[in-house]
C-alpha atoms as a PDB file:
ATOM      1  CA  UNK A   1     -47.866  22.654   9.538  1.00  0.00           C
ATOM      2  CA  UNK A   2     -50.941  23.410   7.602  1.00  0.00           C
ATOM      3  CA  UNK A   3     -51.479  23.791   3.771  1.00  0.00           C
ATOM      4  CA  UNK A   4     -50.123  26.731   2.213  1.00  0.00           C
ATOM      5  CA  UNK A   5     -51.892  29.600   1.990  1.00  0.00           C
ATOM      6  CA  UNK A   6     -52.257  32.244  -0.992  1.00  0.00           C
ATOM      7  CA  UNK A   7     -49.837  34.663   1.089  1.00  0.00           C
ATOM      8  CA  UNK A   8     -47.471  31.305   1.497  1.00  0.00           C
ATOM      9  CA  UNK A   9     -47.127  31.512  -2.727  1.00  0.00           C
ATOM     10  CA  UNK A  10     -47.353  35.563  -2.902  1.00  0.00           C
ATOM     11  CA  UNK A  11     -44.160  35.097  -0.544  1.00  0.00           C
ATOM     12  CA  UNK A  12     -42.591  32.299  -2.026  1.00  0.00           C
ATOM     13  CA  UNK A  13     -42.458  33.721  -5.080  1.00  0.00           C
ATOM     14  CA  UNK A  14     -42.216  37.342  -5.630  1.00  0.00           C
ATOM     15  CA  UNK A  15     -40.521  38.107  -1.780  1.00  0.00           C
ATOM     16  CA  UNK A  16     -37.835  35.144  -2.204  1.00  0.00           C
ATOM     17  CA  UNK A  17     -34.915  36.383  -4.068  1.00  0.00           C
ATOM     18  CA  UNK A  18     -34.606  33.473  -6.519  1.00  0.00           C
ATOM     19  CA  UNK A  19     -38.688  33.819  -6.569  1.00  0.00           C
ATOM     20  CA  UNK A  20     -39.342  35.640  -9.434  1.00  0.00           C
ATOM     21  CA  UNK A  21     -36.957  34.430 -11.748  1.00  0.00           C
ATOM     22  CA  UNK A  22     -37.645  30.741 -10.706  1.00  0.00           C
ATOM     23  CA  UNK A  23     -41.541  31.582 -11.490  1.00  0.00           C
ATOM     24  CA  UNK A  24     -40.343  33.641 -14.744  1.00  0.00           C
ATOM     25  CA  UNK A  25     -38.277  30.408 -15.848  1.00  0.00           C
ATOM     26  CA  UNK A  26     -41.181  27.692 -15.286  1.00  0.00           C
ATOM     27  CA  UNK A  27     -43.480  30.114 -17.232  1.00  0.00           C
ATOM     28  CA  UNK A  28     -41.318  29.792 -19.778  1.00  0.00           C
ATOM     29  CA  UNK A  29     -40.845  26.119 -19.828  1.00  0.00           C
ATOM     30  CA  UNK A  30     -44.180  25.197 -19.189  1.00  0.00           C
ATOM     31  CA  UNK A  31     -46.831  28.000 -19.425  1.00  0.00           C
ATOM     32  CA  UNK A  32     -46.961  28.131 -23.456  1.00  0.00           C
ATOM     33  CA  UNK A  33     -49.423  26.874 -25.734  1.00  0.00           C
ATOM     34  CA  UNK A  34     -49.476  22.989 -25.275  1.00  0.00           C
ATOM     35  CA  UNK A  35     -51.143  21.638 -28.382  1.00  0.00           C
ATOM     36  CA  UNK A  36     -48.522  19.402 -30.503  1.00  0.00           C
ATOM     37  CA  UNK A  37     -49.797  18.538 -34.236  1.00  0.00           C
ATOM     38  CA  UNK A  38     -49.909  14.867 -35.178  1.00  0.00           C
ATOM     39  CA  UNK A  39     -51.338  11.616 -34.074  1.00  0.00           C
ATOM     40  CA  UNK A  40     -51.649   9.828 -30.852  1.00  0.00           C
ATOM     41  CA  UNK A  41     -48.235  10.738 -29.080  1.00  0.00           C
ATOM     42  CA  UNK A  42     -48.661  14.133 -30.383  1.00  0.00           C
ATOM     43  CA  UNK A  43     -52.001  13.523 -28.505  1.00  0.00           C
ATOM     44  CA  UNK A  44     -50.189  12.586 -25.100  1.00  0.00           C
ATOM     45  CA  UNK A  45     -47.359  15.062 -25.283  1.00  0.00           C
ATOM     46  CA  UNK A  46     -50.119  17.880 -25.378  1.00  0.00           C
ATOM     47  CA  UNK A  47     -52.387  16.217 -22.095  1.00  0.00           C
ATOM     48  CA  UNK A  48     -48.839  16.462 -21.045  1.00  0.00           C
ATOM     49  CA  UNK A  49     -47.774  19.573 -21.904  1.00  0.00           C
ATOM     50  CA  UNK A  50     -51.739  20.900 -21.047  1.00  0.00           C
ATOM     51  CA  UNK A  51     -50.958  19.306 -17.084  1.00  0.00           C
ATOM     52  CA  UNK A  52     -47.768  20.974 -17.010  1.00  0.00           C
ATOM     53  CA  UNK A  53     -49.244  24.291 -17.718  1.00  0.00           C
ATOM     54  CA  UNK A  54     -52.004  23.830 -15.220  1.00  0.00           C
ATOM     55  CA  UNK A  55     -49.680  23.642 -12.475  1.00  0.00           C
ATOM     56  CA  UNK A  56     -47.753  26.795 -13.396  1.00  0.00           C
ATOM     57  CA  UNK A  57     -51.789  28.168 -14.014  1.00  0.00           C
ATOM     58  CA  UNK A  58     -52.306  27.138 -10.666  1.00  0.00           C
ATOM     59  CA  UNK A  59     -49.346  28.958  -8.693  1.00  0.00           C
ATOM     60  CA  UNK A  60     -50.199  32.318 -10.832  1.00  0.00           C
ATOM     61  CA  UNK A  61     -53.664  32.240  -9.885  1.00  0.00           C
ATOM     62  CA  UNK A  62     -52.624  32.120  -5.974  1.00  0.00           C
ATOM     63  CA  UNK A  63     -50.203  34.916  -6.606  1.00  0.00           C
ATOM     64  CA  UNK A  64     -52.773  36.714  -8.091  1.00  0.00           C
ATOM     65  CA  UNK A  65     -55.615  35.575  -5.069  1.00  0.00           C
ATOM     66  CA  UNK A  66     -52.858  36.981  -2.485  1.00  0.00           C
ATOM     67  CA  UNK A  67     -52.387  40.254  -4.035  1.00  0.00           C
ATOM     68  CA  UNK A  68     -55.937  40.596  -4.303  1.00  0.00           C
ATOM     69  CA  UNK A  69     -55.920  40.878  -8.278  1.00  0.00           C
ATOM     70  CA  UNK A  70     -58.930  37.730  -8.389  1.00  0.00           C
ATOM     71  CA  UNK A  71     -61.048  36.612  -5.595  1.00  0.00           C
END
């Protein structure tokens, strides 16, 4: 098996039925703003918080790729 393709995500989640609302649900744990005020483990929660985001970045932006919305 090879690495998943743009069309692999698209599928995965917007065709699945649990797709959307599993993508919906880790937008909403982990696609908001990721800064956290204080000192240095405020510091590490938000590189945290900013990785977790990237990933859910990451899967949107193949979505999008698939349904030809970016190149």
């Amino acid at each position: 098996m090879g690495k998943p393709t743009d069309d692999d995500y698209q599928v995965l989640f917007e065709d699945c039925p649990a797709g959307p609302a599993i993508l919906e649900e880790l937008v909403y744990i982990y696609g908001r703003n990721p800064f956290v005020k204080g000192g240095h483990e405020a510091d590490r929660q938000t590189a945290y918080n900013a990785g977790a985001m990237a990933v859910v970045n990451y899967i949107i932006m193949r979505i999008n790729r698939a349904n030809g919305v970016i190149e």
